[in-house]
PDB file of N, CA and C in Angstrom:
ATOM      1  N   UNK A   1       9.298   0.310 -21.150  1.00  0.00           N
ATOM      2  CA  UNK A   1       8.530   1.478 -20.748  1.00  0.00           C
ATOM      3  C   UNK A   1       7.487   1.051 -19.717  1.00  0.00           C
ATOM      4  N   UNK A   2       7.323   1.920 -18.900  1.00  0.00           N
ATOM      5  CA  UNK A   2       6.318   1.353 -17.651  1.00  0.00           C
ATOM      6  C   UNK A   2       5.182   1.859 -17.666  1.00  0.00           C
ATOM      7  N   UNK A   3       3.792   0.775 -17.732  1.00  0.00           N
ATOM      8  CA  UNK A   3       2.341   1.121 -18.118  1.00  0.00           C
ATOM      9  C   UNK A   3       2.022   2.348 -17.366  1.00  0.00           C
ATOM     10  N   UNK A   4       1.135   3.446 -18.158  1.00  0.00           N
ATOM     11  CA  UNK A   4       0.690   4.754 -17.485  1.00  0.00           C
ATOM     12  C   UNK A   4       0.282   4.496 -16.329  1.00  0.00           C
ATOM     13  N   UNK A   5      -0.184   5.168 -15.029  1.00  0.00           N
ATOM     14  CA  UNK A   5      -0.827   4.779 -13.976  1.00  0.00           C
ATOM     15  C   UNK A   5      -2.292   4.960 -14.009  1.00  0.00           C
ATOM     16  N   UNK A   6      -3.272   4.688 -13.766  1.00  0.00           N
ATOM     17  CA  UNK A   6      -4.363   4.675 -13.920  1.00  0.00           C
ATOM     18  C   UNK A   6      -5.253   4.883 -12.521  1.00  0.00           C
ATOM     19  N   UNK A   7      -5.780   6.330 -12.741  1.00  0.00           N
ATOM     20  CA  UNK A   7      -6.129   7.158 -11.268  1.00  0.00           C
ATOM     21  C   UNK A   7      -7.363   5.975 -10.996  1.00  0.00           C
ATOM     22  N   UNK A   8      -8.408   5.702 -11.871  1.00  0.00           N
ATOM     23  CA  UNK A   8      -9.464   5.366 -11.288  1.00  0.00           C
ATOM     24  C   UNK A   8      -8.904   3.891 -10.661  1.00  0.00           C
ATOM     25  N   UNK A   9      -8.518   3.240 -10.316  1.00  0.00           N
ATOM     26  CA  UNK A   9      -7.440   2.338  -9.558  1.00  0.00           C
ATOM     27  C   UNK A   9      -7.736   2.613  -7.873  1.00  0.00           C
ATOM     28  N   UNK A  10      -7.556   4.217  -8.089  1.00  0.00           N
ATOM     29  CA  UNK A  10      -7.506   4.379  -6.430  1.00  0.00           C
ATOM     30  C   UNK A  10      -8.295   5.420  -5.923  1.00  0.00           C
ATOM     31  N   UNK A  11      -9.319   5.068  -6.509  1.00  0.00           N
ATOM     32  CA  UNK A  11     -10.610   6.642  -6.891  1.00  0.00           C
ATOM     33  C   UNK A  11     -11.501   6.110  -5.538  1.00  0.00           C
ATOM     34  N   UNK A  12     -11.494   5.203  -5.289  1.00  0.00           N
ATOM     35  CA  UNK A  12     -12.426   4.712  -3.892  1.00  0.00           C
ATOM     36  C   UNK A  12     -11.700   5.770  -3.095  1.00  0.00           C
ATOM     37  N   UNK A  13     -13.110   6.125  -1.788  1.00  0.00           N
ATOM     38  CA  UNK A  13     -12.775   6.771  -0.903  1.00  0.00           C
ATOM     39  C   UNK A  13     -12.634   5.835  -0.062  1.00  0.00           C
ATOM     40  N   UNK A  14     -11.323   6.309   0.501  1.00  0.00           N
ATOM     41  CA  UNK A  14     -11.396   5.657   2.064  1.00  0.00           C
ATOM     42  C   UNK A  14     -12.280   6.639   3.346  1.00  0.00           C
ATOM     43  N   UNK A  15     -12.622   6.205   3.973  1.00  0.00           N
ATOM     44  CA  UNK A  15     -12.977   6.382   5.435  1.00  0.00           C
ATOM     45  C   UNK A  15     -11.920   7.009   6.407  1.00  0.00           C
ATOM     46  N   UNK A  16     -11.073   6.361   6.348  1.00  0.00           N
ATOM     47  CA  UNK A  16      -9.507   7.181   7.512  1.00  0.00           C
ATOM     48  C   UNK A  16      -8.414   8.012   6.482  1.00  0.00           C
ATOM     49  N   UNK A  17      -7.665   8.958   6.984  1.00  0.00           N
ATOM     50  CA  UNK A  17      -6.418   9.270   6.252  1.00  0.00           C
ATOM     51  C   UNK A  17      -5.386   7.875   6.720  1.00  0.00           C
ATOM     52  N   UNK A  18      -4.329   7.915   5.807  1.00  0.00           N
ATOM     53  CA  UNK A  18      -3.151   7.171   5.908  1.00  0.00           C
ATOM     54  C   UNK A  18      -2.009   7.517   6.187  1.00  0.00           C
ATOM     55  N   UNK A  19      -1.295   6.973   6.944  1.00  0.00           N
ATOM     56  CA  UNK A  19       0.282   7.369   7.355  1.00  0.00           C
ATOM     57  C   UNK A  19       0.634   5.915   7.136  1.00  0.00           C
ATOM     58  N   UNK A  20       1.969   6.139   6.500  1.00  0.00           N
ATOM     59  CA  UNK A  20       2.927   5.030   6.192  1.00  0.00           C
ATOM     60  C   UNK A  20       4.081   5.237   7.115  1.00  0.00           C
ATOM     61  N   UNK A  21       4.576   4.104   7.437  1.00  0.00           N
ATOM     62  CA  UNK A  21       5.999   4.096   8.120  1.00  0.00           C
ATOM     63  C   UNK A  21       7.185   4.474   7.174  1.00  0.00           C
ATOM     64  N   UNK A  22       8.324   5.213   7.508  1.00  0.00           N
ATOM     65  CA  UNK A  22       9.167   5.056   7.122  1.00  0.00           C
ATOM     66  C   UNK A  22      10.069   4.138   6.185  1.00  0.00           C
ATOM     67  N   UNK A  23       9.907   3.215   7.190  1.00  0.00           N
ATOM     68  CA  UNK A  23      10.953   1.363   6.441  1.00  0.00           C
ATOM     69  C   UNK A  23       9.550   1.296   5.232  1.00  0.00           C
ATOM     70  N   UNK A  24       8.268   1.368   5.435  1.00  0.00           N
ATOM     71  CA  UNK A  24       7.647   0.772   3.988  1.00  0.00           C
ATOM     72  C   UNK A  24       7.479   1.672   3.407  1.00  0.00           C
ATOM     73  N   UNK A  25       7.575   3.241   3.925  1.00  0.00           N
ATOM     74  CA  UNK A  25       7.328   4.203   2.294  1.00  0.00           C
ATOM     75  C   UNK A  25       8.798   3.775   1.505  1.00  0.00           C
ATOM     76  N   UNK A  26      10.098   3.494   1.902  1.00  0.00           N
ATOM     77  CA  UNK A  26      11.110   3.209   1.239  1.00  0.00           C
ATOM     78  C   UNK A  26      10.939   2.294   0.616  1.00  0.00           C
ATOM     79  N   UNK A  27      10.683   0.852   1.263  1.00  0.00           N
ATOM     80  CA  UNK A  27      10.735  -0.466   0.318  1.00  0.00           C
ATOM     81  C   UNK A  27       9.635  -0.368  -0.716  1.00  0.00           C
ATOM     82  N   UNK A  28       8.323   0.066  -0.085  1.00  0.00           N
ATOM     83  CA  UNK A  28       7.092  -0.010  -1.203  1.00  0.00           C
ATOM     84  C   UNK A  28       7.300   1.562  -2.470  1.00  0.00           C
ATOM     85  N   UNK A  29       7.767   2.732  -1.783  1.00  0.00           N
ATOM     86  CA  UNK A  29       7.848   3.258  -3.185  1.00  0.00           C
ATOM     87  C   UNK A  29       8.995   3.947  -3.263  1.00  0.00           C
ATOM     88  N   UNK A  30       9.838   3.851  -2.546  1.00  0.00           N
ATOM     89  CA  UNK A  30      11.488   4.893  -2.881  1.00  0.00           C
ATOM     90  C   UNK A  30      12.125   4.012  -3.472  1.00  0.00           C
ATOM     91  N   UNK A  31      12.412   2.406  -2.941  1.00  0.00           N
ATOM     92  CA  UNK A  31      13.120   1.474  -3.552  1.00  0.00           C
ATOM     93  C   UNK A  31      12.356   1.743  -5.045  1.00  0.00           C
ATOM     94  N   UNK A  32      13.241   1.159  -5.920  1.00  0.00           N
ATOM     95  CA  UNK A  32      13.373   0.603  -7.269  1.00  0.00           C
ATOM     96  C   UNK A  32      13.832  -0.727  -7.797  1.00  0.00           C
ATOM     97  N   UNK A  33      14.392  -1.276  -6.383  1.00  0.00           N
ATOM     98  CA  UNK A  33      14.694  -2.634  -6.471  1.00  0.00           C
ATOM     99  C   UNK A  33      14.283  -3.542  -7.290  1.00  0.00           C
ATOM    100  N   UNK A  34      14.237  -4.337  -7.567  1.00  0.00           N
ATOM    101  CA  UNK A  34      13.426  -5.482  -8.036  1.00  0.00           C
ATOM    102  C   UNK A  34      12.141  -4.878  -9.247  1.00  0.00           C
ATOM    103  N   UNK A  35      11.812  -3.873  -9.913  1.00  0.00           N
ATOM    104  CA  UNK A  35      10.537  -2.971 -10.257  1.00  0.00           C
ATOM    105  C   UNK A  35      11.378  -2.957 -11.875  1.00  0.00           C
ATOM    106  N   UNK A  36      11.608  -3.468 -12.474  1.00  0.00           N
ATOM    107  CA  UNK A  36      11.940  -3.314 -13.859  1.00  0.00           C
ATOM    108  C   UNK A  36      11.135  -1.783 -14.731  1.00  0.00           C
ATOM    109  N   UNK A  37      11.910  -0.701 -14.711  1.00  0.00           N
ATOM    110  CA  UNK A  37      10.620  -0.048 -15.839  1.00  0.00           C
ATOM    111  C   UNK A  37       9.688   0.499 -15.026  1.00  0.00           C
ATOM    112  N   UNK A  38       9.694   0.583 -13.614  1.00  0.00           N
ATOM    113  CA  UNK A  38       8.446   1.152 -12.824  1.00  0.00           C
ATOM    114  C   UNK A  38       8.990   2.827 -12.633  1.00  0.00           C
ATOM    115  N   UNK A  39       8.073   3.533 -12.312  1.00  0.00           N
ATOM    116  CA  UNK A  39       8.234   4.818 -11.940  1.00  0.00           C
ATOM    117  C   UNK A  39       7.571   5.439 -10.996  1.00  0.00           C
ATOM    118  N   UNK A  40       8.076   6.087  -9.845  1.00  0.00           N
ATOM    119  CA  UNK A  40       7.559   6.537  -8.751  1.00  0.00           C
ATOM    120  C   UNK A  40       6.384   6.833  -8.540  1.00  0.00           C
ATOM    121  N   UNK A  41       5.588   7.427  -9.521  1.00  0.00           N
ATOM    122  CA  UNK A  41       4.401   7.653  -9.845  1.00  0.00           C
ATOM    123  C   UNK A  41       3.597   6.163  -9.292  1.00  0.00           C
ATOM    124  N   UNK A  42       3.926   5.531 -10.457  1.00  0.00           N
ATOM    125  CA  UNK A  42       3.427   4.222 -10.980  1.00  0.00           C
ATOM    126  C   UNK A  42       3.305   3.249  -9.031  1.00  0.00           C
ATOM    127  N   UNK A  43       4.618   3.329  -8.942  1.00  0.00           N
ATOM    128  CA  UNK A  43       4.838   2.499  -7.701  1.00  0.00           C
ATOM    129  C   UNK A  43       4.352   3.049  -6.158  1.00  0.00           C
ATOM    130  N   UNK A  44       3.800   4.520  -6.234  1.00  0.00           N
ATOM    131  CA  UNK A  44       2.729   4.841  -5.132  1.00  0.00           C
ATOM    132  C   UNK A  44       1.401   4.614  -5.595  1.00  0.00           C
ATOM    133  N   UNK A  45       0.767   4.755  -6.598  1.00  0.00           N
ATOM    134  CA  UNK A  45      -0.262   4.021  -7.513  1.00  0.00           C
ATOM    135  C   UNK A  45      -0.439   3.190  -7.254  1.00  0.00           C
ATOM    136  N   UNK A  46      -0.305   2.145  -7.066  1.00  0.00           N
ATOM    137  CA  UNK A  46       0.323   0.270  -6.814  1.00  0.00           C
ATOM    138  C   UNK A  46      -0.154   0.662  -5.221  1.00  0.00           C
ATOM    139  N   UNK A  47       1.023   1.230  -4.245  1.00  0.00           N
ATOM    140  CA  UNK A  47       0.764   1.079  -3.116  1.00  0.00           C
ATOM    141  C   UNK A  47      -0.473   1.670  -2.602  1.00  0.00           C
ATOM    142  N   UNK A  48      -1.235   3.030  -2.853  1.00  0.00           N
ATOM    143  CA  UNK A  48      -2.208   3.090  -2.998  1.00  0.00           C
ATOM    144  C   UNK A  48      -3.285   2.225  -2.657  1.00  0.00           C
ATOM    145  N   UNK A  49      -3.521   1.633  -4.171  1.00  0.00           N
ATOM    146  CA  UNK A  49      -4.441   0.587  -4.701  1.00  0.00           C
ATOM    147  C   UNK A  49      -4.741  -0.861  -3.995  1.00  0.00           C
ATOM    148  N   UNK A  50      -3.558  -1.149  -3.611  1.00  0.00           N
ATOM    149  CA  UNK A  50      -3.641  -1.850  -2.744  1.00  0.00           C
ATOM    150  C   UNK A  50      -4.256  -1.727  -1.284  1.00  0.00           C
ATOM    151  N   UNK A  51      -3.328  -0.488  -1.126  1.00  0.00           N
ATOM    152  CA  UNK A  51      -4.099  -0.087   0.455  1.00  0.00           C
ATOM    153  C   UNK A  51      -5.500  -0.227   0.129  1.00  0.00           C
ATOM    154  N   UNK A  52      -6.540   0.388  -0.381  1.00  0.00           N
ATOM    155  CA  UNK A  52      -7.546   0.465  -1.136  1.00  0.00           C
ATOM    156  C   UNK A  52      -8.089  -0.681  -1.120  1.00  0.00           C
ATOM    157  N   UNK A  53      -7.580  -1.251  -1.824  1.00  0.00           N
ATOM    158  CA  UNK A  53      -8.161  -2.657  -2.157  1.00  0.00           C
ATOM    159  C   UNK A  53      -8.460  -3.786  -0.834  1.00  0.00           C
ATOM    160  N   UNK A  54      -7.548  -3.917   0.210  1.00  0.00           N
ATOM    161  CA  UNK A  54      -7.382  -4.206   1.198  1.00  0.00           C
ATOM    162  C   UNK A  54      -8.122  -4.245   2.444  1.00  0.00           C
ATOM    163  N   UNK A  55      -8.699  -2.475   2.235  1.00  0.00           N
ATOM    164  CA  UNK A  55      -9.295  -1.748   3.383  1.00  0.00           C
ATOM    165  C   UNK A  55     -10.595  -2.217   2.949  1.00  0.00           C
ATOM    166  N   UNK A  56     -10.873  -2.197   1.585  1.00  0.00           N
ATOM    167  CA  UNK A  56     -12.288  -1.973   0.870  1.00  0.00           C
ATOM    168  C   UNK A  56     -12.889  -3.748   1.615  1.00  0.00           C
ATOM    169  N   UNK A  57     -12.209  -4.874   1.404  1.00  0.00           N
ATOM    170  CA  UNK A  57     -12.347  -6.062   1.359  1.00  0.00           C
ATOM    171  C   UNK A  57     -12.638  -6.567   3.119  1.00  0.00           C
ATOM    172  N   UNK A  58     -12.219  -5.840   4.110  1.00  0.00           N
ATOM    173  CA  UNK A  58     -12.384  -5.557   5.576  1.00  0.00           C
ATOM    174  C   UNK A  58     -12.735  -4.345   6.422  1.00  0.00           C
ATOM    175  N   UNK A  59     -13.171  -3.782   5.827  1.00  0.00           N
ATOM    176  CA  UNK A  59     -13.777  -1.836   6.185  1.00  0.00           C
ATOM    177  C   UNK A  59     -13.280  -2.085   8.061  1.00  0.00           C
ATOM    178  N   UNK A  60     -13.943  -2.910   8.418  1.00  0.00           N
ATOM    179  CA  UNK A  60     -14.410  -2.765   9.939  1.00  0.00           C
ATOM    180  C   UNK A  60     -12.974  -3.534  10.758  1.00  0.00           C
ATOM    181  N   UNK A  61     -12.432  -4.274  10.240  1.00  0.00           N
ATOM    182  CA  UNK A  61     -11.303  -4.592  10.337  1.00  0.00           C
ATOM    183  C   UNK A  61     -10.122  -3.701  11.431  1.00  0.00           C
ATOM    184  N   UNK A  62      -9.381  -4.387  12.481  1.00  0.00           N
ATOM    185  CA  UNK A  62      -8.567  -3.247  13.057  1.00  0.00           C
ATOM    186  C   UNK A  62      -7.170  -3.703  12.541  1.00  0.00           C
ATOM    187  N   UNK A  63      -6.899  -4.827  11.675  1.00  0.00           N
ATOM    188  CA  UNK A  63      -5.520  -5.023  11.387  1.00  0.00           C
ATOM    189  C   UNK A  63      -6.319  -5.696  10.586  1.00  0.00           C
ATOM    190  N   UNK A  64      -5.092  -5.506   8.966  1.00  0.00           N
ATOM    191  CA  UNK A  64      -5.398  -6.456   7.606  1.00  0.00           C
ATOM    192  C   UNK A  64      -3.923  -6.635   7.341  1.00  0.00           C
ATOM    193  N   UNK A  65      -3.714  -8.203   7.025  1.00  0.00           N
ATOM    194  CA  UNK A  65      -2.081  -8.133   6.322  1.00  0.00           C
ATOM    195  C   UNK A  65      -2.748  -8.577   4.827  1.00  0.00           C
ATOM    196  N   UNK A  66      -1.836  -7.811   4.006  1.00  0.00           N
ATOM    197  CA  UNK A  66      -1.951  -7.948   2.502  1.00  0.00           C
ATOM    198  C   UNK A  66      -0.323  -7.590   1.626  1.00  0.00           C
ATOM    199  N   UNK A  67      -0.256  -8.140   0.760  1.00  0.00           N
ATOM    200  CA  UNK A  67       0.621  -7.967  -0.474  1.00  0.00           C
ATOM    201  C   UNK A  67       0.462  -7.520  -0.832  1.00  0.00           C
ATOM    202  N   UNK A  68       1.572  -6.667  -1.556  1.00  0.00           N
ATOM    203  CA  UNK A  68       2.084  -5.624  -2.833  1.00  0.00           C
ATOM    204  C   UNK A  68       2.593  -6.621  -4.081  1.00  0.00           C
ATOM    205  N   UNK A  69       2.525  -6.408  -4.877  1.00  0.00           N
ATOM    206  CA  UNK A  69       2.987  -7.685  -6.247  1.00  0.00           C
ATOM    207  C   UNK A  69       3.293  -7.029  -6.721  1.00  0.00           C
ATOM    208  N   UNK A  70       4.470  -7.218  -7.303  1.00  0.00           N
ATOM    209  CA  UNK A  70       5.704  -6.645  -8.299  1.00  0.00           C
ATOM    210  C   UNK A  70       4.928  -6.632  -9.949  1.00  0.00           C
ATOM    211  N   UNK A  71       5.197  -5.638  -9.945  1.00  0.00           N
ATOM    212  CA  UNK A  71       4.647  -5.068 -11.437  1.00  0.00           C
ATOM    213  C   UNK A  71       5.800  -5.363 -12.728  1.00  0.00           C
ATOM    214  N   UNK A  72       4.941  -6.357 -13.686  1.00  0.00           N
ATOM    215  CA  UNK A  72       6.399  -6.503 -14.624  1.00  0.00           C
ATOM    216  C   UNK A  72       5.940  -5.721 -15.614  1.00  0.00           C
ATOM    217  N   UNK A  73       7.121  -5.968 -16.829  1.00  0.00           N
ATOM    218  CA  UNK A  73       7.248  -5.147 -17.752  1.00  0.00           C
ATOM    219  C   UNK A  73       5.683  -4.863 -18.547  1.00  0.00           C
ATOM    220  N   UNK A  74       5.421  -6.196 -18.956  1.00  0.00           N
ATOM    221  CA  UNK A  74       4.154  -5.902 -19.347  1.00  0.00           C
ATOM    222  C   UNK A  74       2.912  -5.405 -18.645  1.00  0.00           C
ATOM    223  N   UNK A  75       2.741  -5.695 -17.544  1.00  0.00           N
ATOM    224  CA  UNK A  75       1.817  -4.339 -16.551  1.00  0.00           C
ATOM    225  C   UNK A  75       1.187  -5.407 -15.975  1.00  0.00           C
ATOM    226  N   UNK A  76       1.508  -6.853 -16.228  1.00  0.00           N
ATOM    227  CA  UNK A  76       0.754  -7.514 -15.238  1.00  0.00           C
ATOM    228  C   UNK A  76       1.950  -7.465 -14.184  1.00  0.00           C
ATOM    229  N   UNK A  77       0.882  -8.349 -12.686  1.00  0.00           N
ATOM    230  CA  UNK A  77       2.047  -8.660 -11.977  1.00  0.00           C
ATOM    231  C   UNK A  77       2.069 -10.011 -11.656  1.00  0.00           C
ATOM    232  N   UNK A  78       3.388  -9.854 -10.406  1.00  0.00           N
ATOM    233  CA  UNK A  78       3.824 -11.213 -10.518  1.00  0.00           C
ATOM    234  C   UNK A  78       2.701 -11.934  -9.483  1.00  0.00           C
ATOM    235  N   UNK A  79       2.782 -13.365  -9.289  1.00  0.00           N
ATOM    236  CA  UNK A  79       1.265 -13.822  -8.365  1.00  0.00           C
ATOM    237  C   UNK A  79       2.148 -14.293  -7.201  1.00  0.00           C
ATOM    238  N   UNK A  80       3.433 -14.139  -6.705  1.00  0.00           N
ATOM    239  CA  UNK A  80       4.171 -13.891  -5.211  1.00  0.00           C
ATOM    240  C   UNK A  80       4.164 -12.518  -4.916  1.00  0.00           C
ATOM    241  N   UNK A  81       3.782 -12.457  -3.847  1.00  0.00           N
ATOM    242  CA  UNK A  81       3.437 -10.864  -3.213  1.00  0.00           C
ATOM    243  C   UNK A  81       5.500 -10.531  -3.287  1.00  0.00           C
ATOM    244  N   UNK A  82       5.859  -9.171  -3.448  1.00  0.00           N
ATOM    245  CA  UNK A  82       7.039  -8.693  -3.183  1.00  0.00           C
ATOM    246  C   UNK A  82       7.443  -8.112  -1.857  1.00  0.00           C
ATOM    247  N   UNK A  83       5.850  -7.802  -1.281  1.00  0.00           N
ATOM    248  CA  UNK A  83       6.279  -6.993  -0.227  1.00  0.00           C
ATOM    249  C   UNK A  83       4.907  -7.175   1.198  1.00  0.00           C
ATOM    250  N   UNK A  84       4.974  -7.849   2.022  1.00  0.00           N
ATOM    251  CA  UNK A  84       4.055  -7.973   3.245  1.00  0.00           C
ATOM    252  C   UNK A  84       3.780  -7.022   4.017  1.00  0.00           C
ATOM    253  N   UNK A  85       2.577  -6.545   3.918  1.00  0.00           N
ATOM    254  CA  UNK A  85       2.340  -5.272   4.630  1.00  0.00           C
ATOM    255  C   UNK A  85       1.373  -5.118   5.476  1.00  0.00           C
ATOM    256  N   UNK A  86       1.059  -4.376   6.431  1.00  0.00           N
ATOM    257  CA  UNK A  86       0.059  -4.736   7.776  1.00  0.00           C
ATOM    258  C   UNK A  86      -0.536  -2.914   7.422  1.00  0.00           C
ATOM    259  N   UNK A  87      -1.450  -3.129   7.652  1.00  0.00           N
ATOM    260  CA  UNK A  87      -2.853  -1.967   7.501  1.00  0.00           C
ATOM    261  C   UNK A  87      -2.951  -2.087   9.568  1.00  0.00           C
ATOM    262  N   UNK A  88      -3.181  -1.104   9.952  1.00  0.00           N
ATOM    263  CA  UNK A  88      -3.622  -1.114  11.083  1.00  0.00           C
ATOM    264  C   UNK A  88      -4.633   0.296  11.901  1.00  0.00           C
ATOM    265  N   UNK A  89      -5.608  -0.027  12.295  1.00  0.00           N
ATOM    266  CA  UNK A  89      -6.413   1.030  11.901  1.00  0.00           C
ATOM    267  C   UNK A  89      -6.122   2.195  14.060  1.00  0.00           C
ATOM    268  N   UNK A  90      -5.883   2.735  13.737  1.00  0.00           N
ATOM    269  CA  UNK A  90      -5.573   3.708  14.970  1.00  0.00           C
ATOM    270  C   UNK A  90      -6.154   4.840  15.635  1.00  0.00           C
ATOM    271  N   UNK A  91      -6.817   4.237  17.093  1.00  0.00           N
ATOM    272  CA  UNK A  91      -7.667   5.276  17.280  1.00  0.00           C
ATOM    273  C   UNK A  91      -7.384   5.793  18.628  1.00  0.00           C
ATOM    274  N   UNK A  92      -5.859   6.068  18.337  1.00  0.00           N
ATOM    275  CA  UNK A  92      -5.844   7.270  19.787  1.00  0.00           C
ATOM    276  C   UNK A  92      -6.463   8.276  20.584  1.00  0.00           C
ATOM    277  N   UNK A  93      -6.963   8.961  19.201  1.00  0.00           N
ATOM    278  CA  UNK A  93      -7.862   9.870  19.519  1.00  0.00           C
ATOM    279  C   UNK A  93      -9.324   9.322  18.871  1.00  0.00           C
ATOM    280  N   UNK A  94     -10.333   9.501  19.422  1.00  0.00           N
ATOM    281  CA  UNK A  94     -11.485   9.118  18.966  1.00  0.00           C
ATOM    282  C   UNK A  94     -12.034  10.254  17.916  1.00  0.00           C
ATOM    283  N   UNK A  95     -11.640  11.497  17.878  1.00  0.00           N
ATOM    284  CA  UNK A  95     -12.024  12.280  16.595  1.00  0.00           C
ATOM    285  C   UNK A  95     -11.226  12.025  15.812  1.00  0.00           C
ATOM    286  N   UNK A  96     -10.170  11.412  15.607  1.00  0.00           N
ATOM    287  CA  UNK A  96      -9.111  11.343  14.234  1.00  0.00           C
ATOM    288  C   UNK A  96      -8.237  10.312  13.449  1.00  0.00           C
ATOM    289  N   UNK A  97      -9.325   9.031  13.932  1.00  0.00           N
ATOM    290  CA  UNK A  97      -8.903   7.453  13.638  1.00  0.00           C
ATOM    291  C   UNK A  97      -8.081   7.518  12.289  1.00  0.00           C
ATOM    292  N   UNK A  98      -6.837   6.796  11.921  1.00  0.00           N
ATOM    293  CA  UNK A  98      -6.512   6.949  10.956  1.00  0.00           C
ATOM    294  C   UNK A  98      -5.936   5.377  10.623  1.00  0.00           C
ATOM    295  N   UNK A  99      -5.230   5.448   9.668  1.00  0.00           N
ATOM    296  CA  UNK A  99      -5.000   3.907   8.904  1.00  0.00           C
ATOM    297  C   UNK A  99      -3.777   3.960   9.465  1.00  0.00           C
ATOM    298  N   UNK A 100      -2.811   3.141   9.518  1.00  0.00           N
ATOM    299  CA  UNK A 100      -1.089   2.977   9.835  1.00  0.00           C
ATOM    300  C   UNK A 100      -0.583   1.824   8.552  1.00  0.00           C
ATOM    301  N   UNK A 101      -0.127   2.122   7.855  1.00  0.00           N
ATOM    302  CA  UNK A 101       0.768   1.029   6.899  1.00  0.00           C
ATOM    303  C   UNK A 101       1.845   1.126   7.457  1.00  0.00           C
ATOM    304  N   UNK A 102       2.064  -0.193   7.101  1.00  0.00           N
ATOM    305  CA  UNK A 102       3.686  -0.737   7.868  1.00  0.00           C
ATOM    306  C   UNK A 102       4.153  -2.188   7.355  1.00  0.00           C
ATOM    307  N   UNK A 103       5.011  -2.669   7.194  1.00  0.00           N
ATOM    308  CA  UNK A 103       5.931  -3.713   6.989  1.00  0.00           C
ATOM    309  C   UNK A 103       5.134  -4.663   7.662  1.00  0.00           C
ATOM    310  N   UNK A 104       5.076  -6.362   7.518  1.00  0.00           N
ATOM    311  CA  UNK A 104       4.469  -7.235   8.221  1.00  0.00           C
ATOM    312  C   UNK A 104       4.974  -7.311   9.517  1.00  0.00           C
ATOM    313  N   UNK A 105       6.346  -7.540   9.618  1.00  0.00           N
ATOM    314  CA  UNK A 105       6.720  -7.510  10.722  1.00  0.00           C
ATOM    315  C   UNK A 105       7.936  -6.568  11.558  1.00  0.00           C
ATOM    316  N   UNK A 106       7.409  -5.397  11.252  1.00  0.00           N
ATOM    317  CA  UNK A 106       7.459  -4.230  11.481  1.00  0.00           C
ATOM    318  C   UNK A 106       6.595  -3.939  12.999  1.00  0.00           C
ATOM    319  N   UNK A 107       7.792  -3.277  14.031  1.00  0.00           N
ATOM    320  CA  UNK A 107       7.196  -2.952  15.428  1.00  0.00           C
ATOM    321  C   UNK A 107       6.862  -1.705  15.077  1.00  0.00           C
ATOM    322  N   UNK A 108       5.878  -0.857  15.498  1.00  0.00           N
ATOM    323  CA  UNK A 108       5.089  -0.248  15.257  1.00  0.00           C
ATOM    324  C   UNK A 108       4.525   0.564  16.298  1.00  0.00           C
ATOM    325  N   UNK A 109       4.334   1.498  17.174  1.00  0.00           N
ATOM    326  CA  UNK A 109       4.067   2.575  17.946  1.00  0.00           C
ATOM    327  C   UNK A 109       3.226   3.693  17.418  1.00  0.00           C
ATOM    328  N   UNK A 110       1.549   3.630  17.702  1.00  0.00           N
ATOM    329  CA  UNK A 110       0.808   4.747  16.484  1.00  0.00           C
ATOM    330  C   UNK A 110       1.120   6.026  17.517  1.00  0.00           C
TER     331      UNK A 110
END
């Protein structure tokens, strides 16, 4: 059974909205791959939190690479990241800077 998700996890406000790419909304939460017992819920929760966690640790930052860690049965995770992911902060427009998640090495066009 896969641990409840736990909102306050990802209760920090961010500063920008987020857009995810395609290739990593699949691998980080459509796949089920490798996720024993995880549930969609659970596994945008995770990606989330991370984003979160990430952004929180470099606010001012215009690119952060960070890991996703595979969640096992018992609700810890594993300590090899599963999935390399690049935060990139985008300011085409100067009223509407936003975050970009994406794959590490993932080409990318905001």
């Amino acid at each position: 059974m896969s641990p409840q998700p736990n909102l306050d996890r990802v209760s920090n406000k961010m500063k920008y909205s987020l857009s995810v790419t395609p290739l990593a909304w699949d691998k980080a939460v459509q796949s089920n791959q490798h996720r024993c017992g995880s549930t969609y819920e659970s596994r945008l929760l995770d990606l989330l939190h991370a984003v979160s966690k990430a952004h929180s640790r470099q606010p001012d930052a215009r690119q952060v690479h960070f890991g996703l860690y595979q969640r096992l049965r018992t609700g810890r995770r594993t300590k090899q990241s599963s999935l390399d992911l690049t935060l990139n902060l985008v300011e085409t427009d100067p009223e509407t800077p936003y975050l970009l998640l994406s794959l590490k090495d993932e080409q990318v066009d905001p």
